[in-house]
Protein backbone atom coordinates (compact mmCIF):
# COMPACT_ATOMS: atom_id res chain seq x y z
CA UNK A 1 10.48 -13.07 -5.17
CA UNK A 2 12.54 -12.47 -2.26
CA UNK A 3 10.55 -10.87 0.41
CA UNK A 4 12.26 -9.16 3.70
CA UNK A 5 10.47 -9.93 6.62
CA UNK A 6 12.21 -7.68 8.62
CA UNK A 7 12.42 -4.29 6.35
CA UNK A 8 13.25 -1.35 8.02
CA UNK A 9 11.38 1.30 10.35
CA UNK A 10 12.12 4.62 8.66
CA UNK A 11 10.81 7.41 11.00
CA UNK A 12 10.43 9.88 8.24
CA UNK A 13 8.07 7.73 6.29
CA UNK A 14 4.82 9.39 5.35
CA UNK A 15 2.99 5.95 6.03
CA UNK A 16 1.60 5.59 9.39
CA UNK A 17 -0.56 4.18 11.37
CA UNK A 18 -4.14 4.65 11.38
CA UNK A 19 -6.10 4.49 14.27
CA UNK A 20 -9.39 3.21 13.75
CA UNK A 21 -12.65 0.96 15.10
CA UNK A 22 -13.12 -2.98 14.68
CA UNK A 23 -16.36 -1.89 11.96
CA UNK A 24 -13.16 -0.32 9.82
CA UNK A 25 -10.47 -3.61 9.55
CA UNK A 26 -12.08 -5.12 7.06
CA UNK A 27 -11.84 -2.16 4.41
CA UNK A 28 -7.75 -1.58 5.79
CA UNK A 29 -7.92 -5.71 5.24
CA UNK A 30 -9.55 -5.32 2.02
CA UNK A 31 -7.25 -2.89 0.51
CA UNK A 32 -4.15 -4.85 1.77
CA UNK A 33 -6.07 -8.18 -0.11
CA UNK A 34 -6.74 -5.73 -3.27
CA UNK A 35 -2.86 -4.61 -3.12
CA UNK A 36 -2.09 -7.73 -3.29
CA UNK A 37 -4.38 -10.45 -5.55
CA UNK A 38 -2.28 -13.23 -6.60
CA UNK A 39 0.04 -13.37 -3.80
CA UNK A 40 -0.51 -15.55 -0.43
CA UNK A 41 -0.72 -14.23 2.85
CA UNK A 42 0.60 -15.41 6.22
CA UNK A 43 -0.91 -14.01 9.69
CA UNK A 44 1.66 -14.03 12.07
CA UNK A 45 -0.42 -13.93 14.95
CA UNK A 46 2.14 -12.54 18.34
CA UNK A 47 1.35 -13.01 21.94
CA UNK A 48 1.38 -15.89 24.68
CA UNK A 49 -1.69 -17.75 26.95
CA UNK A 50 0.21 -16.89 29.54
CA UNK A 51 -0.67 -13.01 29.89
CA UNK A 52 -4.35 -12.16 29.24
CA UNK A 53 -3.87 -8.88 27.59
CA UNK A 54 -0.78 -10.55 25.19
CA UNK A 55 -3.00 -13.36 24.53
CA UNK A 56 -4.99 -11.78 21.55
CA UNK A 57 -2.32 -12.55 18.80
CA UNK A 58 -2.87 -16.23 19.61
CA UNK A 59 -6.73 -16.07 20.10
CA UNK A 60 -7.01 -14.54 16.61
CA UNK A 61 -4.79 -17.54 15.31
CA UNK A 62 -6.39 -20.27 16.65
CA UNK A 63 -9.72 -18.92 15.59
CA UNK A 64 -7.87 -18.81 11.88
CA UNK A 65 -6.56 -22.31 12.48
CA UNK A 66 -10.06 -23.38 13.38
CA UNK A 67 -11.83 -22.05 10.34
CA UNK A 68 -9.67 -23.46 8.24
CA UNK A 69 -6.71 -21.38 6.99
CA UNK A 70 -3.07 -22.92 7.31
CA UNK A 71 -0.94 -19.73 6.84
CA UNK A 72 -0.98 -18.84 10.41
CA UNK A 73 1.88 -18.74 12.77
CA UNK A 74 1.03 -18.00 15.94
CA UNK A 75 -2.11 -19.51 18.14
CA UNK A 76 -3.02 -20.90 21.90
CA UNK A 77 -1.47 -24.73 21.15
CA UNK A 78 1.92 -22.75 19.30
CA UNK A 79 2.31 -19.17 20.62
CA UNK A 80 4.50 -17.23 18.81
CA UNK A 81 6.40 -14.85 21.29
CA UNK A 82 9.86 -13.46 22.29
CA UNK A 83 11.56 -16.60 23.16
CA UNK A 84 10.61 -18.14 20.02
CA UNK A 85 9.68 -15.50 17.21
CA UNK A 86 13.03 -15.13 15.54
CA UNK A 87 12.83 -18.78 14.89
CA UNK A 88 9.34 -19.24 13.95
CA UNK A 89 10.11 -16.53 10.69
CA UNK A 90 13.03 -17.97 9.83
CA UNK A 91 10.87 -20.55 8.14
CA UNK A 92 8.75 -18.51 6.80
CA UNK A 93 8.77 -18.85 2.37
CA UNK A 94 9.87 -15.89 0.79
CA UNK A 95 7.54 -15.59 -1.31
CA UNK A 96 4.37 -14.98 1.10
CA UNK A 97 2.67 -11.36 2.30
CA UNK A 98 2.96 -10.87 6.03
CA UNK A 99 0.68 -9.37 8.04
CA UNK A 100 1.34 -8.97 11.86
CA UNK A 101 -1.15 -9.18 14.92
CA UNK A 102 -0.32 -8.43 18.25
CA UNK A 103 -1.81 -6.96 21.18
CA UNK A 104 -0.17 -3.45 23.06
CA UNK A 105 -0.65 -0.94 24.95
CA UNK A 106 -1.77 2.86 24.76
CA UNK A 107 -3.43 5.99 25.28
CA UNK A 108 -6.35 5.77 27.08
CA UNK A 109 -8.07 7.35 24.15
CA UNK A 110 -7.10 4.31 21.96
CA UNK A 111 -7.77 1.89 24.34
CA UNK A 112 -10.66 -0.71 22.54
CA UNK A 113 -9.19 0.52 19.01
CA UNK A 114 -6.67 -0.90 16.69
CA UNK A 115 -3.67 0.69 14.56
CA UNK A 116 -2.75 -0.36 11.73
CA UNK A 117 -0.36 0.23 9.11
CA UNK A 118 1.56 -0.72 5.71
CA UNK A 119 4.36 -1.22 7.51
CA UNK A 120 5.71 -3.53 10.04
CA UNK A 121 4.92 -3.54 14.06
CA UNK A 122 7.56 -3.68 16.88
CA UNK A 123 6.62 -6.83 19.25
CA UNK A 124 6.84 -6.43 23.26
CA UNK A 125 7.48 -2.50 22.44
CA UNK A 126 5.07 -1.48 25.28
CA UNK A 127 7.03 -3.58 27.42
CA UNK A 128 10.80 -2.33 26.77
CA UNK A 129 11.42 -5.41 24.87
CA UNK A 130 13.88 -4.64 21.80
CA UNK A 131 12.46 -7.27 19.12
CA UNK A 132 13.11 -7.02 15.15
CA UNK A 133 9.84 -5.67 12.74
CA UNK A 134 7.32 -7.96 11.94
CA UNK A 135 5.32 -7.99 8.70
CA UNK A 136 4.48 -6.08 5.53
CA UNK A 137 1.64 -5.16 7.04
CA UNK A 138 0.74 -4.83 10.70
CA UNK A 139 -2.43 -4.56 13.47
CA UNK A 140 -1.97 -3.65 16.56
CA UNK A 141 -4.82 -4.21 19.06
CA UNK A 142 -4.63 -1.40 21.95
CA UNK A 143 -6.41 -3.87 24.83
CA UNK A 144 -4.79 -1.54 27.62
CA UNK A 145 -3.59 1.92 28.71
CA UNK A 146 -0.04 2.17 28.86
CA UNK A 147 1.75 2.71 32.71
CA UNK A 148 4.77 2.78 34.41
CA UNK A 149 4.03 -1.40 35.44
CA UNK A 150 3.28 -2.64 31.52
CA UNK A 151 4.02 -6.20 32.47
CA UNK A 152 0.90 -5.72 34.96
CA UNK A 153 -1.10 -3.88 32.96
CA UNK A 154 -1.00 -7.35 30.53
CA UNK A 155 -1.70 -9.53 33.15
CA UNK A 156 -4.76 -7.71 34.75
CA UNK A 157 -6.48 -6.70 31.76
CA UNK A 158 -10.20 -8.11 31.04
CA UNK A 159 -10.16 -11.39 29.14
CA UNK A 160 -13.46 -10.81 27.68
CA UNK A 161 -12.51 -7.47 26.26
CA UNK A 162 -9.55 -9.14 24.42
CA UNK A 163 -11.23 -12.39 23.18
CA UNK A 164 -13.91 -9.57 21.42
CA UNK A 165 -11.02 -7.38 19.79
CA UNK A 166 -9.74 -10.82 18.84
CA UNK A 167 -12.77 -11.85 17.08
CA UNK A 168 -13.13 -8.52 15.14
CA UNK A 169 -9.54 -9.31 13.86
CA UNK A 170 -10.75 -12.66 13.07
CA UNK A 171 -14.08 -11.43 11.30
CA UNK A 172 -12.37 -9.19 9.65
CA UNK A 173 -9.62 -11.22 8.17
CA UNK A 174 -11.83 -13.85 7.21
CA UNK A 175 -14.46 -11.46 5.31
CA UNK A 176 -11.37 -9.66 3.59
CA UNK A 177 -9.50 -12.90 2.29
CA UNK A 178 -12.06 -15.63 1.89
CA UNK A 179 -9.73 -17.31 -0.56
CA UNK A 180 -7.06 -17.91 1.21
CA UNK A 181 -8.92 -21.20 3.38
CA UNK A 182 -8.12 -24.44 2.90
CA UNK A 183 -11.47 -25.83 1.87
């Protein structure tokens, strides 16, 4: 099965993203995991240690790594970000389910929630950055408000309020897919 890691955005698609609480990922994680029985799933996990707010794809990774699962691209020893995500899916089997993490920014009312969606997330979007889709599936952790200094925004925002959104994505994907560790 050839699977296109990459597909593309279509703005007129009905399917969009859901805005909803930490206590919710696990039922959006279990109906991805339902959708999906026999085949294995990746975690591309996006950020860098080098920005606290972008740091949550990697947190969420390294947790993974940590408890055991190997299909995870993306943590605090390996961060998967724009000068090296192109290359780090280009060795990605075809035959695996993707599901994207990454931090962003948004609407204050967001702010502390996550979106997800059945389709792919734009990387460094809040930040102007022009990166390809990522993932079958995506979640997208707002840690910030979104301003006219994004780059800032990252690098000021609480670390202890991204390390918890990072554990609920953890939690979450670990409750939803307990199969998929390498005992």
């Amino acid at each position: 099965m050839q699977l296109n890691l990459f597909p593309p955005l279509d703005p007129r698609s009905a399917e969009r993203r859901q805005k909803m609480a930490g206590a919710q990922l696990s039922g959006f994680l279990q109906s991805v995991a339902a959708s999906h029985p026999s085949e294995p799933v990746t975690f591309i996990c996006i950020g860098t240690d080098r920005s606290t707010g972008d740091a949550l794809g990697p947190l969420v990774g390294t947790r993974l790594r940590e408890s055991g699962w190997t299909n995870v691209i993306g943590c605090l020893d390996e961060p998967c970000d724009s000068s090296n995500l192109e290359a780090r899916l280009a060795g990605l089997p075809d035959n695996l389910l993707t599901i994207a993490i990454d931090a962003c920014l948004g609407h204050p009312s967001t702010v502390g929630y996550y979106l997800v969606g059945n389709q792919p997330l734009l990387p460094a979007e809040s930040v102007g950055m022009a990166l390809p889709p990522v993932g079958r599936y995506s979640i997208a952790a707002v840690v910030n408000t979104i301003g006219p200094k994004p780059y800032w925004t990252l690098q000021t925002t609480s670390l202890r309020f991204v390390m918890k959104m990072a554990h609920e994505v953890a939690d979450a994907i670990m409750q939803s897919f307990p199969g998929n560790r390498k005992e």
